[in-house]
Protein backbone atom coordinates (compact mmCIF):
# COMPACT_ATOMS: atom_id res chain seq x y z
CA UNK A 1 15.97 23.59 25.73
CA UNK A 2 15.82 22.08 22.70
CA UNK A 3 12.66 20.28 21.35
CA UNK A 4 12.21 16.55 20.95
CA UNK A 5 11.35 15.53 17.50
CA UNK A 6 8.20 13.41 17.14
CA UNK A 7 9.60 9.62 16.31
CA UNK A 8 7.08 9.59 13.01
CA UNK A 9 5.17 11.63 11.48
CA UNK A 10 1.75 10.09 9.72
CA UNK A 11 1.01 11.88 6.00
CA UNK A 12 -2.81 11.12 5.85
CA UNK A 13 -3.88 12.62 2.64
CA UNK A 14 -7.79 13.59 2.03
CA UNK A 15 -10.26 15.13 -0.08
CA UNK A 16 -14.06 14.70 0.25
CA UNK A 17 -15.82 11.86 -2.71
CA UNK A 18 -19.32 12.49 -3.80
CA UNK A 19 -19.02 8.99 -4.60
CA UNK A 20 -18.44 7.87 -0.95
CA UNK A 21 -20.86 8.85 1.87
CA UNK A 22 -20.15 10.49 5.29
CA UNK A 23 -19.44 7.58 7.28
CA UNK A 24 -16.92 7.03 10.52
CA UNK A 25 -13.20 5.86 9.27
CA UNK A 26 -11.59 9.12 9.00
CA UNK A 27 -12.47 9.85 12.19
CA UNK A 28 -11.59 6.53 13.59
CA UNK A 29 -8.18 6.59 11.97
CA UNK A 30 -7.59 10.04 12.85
CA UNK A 31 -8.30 9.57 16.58
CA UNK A 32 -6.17 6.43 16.77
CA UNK A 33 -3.15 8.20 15.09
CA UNK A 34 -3.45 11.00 17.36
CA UNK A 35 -3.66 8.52 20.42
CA UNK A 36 0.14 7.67 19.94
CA UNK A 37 2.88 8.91 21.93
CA UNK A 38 5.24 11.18 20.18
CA UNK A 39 3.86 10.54 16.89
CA UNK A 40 2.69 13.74 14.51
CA UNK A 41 -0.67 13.89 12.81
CA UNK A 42 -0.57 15.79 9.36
CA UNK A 43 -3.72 15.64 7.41
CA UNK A 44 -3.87 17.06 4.56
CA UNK A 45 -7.35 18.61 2.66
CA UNK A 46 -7.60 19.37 -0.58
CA UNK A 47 -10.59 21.59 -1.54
CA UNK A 48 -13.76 22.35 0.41
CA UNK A 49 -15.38 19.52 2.57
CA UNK A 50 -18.64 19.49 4.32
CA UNK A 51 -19.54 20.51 7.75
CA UNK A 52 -20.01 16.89 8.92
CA UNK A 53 -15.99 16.44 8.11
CA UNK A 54 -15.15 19.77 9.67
CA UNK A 55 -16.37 19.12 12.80
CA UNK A 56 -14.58 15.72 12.57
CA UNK A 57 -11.37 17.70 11.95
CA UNK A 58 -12.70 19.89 15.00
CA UNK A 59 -12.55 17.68 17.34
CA UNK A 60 -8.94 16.68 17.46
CA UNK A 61 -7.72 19.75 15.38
CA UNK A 62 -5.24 20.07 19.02
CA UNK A 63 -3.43 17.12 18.04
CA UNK A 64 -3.36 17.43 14.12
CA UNK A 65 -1.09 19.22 11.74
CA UNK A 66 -3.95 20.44 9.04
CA UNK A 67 -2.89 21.56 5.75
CA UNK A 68 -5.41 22.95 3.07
CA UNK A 69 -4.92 23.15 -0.40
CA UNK A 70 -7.78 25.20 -2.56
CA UNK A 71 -8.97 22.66 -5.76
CA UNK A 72 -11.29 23.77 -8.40
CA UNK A 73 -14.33 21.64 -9.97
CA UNK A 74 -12.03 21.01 -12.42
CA UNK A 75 -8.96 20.07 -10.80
CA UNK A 76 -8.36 15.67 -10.40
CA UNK A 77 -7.16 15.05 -7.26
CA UNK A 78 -3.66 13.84 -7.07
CA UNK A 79 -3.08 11.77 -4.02
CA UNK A 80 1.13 11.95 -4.51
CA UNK A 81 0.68 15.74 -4.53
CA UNK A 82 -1.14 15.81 -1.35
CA UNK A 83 1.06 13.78 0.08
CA UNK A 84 4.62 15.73 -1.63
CA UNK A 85 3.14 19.08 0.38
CA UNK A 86 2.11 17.89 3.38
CA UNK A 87 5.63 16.19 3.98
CA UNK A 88 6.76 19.61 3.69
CA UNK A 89 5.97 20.61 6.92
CA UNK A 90 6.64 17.67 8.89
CA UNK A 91 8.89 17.24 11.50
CA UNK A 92 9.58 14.04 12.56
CA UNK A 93 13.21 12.45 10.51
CA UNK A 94 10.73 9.44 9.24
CA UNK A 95 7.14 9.54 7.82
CA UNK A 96 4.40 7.14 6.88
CA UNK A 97 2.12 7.29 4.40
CA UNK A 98 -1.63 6.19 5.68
CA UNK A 99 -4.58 7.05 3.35
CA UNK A 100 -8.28 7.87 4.96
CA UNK A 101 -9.81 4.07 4.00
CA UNK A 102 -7.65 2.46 6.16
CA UNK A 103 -7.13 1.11 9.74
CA UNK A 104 -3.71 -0.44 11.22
CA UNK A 105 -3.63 -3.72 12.92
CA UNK A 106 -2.25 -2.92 16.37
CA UNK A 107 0.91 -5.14 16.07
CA UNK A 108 2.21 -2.64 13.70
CA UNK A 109 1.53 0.38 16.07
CA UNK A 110 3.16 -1.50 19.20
CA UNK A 111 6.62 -1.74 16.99
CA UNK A 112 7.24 1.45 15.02
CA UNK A 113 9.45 2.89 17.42
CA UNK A 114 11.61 -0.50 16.66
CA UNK A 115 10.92 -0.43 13.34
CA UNK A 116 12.17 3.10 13.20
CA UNK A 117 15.18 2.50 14.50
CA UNK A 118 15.90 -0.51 12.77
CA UNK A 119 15.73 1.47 9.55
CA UNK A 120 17.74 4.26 10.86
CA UNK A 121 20.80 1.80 11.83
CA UNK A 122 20.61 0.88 7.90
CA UNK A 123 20.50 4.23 6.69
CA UNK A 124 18.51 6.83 4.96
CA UNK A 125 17.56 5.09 2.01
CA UNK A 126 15.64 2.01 3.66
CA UNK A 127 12.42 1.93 4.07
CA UNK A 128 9.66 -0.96 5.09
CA UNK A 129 6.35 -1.27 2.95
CA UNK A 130 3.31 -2.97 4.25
CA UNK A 131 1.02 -4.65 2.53
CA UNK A 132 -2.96 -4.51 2.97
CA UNK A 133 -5.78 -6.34 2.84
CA UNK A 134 -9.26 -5.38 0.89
CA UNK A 135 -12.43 -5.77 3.31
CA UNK A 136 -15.69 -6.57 1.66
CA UNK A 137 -18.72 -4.41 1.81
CA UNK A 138 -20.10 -6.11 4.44
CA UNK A 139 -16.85 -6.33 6.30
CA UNK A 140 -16.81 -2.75 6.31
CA UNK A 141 -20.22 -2.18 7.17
CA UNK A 142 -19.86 -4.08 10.38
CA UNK A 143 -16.04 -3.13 11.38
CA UNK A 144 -14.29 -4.18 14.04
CA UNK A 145 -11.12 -4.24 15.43
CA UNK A 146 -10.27 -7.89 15.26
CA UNK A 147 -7.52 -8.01 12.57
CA UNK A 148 -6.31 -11.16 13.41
CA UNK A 149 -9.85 -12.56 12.29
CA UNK A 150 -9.34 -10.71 8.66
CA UNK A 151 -5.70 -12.00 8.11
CA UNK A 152 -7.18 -15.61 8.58
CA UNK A 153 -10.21 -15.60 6.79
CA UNK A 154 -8.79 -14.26 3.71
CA UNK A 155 -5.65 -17.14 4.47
CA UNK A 156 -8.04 -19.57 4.38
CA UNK A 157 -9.69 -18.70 1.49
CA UNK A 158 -12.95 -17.09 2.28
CA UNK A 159 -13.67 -14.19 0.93
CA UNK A 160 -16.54 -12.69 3.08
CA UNK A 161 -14.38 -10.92 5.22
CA UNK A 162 -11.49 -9.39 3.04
CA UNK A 163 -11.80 -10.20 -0.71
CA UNK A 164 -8.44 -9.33 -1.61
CA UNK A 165 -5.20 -8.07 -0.54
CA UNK A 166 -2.06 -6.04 -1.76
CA UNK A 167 1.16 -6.76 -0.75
CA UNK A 168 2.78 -4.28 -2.33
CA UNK A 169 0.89 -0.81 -1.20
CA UNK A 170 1.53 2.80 -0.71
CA UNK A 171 1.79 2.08 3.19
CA UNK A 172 5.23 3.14 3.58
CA UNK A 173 7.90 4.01 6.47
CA UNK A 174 10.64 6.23 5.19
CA UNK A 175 12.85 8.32 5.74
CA UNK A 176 11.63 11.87 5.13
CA UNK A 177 14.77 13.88 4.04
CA UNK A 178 15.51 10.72 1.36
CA UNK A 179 11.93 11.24 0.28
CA UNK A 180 12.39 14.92 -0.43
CA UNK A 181 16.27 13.84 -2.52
CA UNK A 182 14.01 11.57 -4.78
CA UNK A 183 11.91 14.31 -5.48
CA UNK A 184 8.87 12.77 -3.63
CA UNK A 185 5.70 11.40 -5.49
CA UNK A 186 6.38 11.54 -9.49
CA UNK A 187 3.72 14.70 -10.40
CA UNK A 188 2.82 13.07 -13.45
CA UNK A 189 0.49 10.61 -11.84
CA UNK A 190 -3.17 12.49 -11.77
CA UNK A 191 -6.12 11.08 -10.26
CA UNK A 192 -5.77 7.06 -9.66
CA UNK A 193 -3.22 4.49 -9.95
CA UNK A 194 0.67 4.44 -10.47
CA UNK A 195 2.06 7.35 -8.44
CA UNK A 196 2.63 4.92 -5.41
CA UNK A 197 4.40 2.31 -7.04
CA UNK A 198 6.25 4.75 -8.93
CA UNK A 199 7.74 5.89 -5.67
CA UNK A 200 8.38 2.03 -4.25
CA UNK A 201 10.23 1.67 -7.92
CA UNK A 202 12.69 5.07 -6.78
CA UNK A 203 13.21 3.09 -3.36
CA UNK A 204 13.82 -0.52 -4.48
CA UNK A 205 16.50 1.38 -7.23
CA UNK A 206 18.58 2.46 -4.41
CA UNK A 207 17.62 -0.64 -1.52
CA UNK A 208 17.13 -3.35 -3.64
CA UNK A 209 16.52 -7.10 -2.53
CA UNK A 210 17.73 -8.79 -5.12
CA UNK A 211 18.20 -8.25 -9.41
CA UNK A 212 15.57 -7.52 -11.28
CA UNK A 213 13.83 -9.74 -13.38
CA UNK A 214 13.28 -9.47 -16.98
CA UNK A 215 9.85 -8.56 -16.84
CA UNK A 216 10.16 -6.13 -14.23
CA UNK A 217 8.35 -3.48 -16.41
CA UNK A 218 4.96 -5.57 -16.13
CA UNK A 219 2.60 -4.56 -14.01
CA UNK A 220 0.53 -7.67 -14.31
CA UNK A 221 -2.07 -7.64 -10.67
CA UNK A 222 -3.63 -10.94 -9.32
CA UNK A 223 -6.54 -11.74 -7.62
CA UNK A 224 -4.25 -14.11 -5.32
CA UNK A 225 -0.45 -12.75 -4.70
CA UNK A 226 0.76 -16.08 -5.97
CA UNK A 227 -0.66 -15.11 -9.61
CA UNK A 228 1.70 -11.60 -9.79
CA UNK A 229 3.86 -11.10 -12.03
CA UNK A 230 6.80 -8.17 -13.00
CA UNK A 231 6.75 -5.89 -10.81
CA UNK A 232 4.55 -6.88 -8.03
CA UNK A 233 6.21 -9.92 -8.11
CA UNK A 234 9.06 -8.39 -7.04
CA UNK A 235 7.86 -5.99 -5.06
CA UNK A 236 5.70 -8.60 -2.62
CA UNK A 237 9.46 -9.92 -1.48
CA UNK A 238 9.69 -7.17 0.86
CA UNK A 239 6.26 -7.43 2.14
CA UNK A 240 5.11 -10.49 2.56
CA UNK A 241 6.69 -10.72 6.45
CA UNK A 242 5.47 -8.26 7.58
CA UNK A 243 1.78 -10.00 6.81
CA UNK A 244 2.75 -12.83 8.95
CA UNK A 245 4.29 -11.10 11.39
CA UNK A 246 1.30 -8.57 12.07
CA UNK A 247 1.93 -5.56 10.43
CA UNK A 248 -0.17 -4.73 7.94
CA UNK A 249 -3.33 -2.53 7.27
CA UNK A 250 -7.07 -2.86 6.33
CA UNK A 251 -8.54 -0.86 3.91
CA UNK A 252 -12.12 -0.33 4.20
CA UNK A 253 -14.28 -0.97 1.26
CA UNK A 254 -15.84 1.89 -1.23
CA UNK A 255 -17.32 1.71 -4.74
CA UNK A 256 -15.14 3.24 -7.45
CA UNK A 257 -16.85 4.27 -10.33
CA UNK A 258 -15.34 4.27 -13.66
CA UNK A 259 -17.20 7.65 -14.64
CA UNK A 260 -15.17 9.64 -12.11
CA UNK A 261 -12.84 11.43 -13.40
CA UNK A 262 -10.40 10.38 -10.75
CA UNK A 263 -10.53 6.89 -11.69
CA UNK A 264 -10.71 7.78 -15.84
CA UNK A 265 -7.21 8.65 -15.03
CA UNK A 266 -6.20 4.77 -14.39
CA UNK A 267 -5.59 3.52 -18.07
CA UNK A 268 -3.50 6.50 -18.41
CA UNK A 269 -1.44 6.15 -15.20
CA UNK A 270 -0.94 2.58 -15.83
CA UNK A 271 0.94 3.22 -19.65
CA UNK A 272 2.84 5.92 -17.88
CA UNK A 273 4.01 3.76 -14.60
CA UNK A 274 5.10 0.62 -17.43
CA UNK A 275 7.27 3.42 -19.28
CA UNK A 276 8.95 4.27 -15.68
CA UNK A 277 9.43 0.98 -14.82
CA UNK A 278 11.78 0.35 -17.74
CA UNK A 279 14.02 2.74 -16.33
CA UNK A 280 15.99 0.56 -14.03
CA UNK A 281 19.52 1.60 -12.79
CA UNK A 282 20.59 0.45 -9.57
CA UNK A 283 22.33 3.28 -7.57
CA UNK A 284 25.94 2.15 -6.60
CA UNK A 285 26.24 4.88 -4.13
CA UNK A 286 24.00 3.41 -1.62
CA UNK A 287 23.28 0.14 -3.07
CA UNK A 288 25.36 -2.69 -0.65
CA UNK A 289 26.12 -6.06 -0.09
CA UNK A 290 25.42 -5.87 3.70
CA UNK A 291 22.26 -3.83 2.94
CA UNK A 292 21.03 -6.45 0.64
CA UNK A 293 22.25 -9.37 2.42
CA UNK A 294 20.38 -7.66 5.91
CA UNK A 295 17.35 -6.84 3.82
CA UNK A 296 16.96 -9.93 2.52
CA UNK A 297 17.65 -11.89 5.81
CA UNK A 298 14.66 -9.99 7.51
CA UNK A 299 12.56 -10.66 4.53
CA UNK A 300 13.38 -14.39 4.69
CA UNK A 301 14.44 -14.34 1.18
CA UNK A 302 17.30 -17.19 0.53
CA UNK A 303 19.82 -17.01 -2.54
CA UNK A 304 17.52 -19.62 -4.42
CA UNK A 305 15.19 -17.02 -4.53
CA UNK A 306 17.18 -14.19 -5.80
CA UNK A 307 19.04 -16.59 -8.68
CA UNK A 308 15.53 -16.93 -10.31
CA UNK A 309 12.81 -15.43 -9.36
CA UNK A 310 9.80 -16.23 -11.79
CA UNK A 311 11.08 -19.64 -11.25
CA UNK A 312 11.33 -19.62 -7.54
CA UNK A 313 8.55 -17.05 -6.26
CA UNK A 314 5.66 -19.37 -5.97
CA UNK A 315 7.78 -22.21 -3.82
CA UNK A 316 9.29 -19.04 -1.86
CA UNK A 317 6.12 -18.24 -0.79
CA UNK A 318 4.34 -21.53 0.07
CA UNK A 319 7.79 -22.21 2.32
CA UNK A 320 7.23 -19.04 4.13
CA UNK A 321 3.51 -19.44 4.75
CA UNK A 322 4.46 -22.75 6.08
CA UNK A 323 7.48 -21.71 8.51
CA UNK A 324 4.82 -19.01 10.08
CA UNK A 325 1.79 -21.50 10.95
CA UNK A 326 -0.48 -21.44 7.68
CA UNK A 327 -0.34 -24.78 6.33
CA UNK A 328 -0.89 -24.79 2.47
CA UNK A 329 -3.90 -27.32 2.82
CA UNK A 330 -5.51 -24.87 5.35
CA UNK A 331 -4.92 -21.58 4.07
CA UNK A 332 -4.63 -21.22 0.41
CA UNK A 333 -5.55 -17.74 0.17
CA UNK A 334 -2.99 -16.48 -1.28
CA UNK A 335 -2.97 -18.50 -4.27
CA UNK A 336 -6.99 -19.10 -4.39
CA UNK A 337 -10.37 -19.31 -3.24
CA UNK A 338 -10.87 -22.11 -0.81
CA UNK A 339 -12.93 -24.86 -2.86
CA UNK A 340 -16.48 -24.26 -1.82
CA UNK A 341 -16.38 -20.32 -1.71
CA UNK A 342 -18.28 -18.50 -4.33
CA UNK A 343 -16.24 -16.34 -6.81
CA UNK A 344 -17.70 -12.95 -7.02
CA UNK A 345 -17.81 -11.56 -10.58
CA UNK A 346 -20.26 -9.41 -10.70
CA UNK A 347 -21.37 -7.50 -13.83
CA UNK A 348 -19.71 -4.07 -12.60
CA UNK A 349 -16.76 -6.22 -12.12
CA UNK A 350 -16.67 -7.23 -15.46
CA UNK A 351 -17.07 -3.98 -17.19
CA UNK A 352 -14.31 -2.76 -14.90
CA UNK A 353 -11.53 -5.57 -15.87
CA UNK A 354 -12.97 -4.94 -19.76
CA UNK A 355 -12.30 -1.00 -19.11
CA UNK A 356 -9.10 -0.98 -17.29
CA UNK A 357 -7.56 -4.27 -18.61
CA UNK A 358 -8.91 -5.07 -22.10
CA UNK A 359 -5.81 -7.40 -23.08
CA UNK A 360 -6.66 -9.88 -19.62
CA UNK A 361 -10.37 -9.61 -19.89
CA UNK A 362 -10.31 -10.90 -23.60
CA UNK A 363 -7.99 -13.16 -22.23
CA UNK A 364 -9.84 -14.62 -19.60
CA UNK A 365 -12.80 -15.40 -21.83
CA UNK A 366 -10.81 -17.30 -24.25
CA UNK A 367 -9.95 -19.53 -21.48
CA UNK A 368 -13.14 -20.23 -20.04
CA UNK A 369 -14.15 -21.12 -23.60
């Protein structure tokens, strides 16, 4: 008799931070993925981790796929190699990437096997991204389960809760076989930054929503999604729906020092991601008209859009907001901070934007002046 195939198989990449205390989300996210029916667990370790994580693994080590990988002192971790081997041993025809600081609003749990085969009745090369929203320190301290209470706060624009969100994010749904024909994460990305949206940029090539714009090559990031430009800009159409229709992650907030190696690597991953970027070539073999017309339909992106869209975006999304019950007046988060909330900028802040993005921070202070 021949065996049924899992309907997804989670990638959860992981490596212990000396930066980041033991706390409880890997087991929480571990023990919810492993609570799903005919879903496979692969987690993937790289290097040695403490006993308080092994016994963690332990515990549901019966429902998890666990992959080790040996890494010296020396070695920077590489989240897109993690993630190329452990999708090596999966099973399942579709896979979804999920990192260890997050947690997944039910709604999205309740329809994967729909959005699976929704994407299978496309074809191979489509895939769904989901975007995710940044909890505060507080937030995280005092998790709970109430997504629905994080998607509105940050709407409104508070910023207690979740202080900032990604619509574009490495929380994809793909096809597993395509992955491996694209050659996976891009190896060249080392320690933080650029290897995820180096893979979205090999997707969109081949299931694109629309042209691409002239500045497609920026990578210019926002504090509020209506501020992006380049590549996030375009990037954001095919995400933005699934915020207001429920799917969509939380990722649980850590500090992330600059004199880690891991995140030294950022500058350096962000020159090399701009370089990629300027490599565009849509794929005629797969590319469509009734691929682009579907994918844009479920998106809710109109022609308008598409003809222009530096010129459109912003009105794009204030109209979609609107159609799903966030009034502009009520919930301007994702163009700004409601009017009494107080910006945080602290002074680690600062000497972060002046480290990883000298040319905005510069920038910035010109303005205020």
């Amino acid at each position: 008799m021949q065996s049924v195939l899992p309907l997804v198989s989670f990638i959860v990449p992981f490596t212990e931070r000396s930066y980041l205390p033991f706390d409880a989300r890997l087991s929480l996210l571990l023990t919810e993925l492993c609570s799903l029916a005919n879903c496979e667990v692969i987690l993937h370790v790289t290097g040695v981790i403490s006993d308080k994580y092994s016994q963690v693994i332990r515990q549901l080590e019966s429902s998890l796929v666990v992959v080790q990988q040996v890494k010296s002192d020396n070695d920077t971790y590489s989240a897109g190699q993690a993630r190329n081997h452990a999708v090596t041993v999966a099973k399942s025809d579709y896979i979804f990437f999920i990192d260890a600081d997050l947690a997944v609003a039910p709604e999205l749990f309740s329809q994967l096997k729909a959005r699976v085969h929704k994407l299978a009745t496309i074809g191979p090369f489509a895939f769904e991204m989901y975007p995710c929203l940044y909890l505060s320190q507080q937030a995280t301290v005092n998790f709970k389960s109430d997504f629905n209470a994080y998607l509105d706060s940050f709407m409104q624009g508070h910023n207690d809760m979740a202080e900032g969100i990604a619509l574009a994010s490495s929380c994809l749904l793909l096809n597993r076989n395509w992955f491996l024909q694209l050659g996976g994460f891009d190896i060249e990305f080392i320690g933080h930054g650029g290897e995820d949206f180096g893979l979205i940029h090999k997707l969109c090539l081949h299931y694109p929503i629309s042209s691409f714009p002239a500045d497609y090559a920026d990578n210019i990031k926002g504090q509020h999604p209506g501020g992006y430009l380049g590549c996030r800009r375009y990037f954001s159409l095919y995400a933005l729906q699934h915020l207001f229709e429920g799917r969509f992650l939380v990722h649980l907030w850590h500090s992330r020092p600059l004199t880690h190696h891991y995140h030294k690597r950022r500058v350096v991953n962000d020159k090399l991601l701009s370089d990629k970027l300027r490599q565009v070539r849509l794929i005629q073999q797969t590319v469509t008209l009734e691929s682009t017309n579907s994918l844009q339909a479920s998106c809710k992106v109109t022609g308008k859009v598409v003809a222009d869209l530096n010129a459109n975006f912003t009105s794009w999304m204030e109209s979609n907001q609107i159609q799903n019950g966030y009034p502009i007046e009520n919930y301007p988060g994702l163009f700004k901070w409601a009017d009494n909330v107080v910006i945080k900028r602290t002074f680690r802040r600062k000497l972060r934007k002046l480290y990883l993005k000298p040319i905005l921070f510069f920038k910035d202070m010109v303005f205020k002046t």
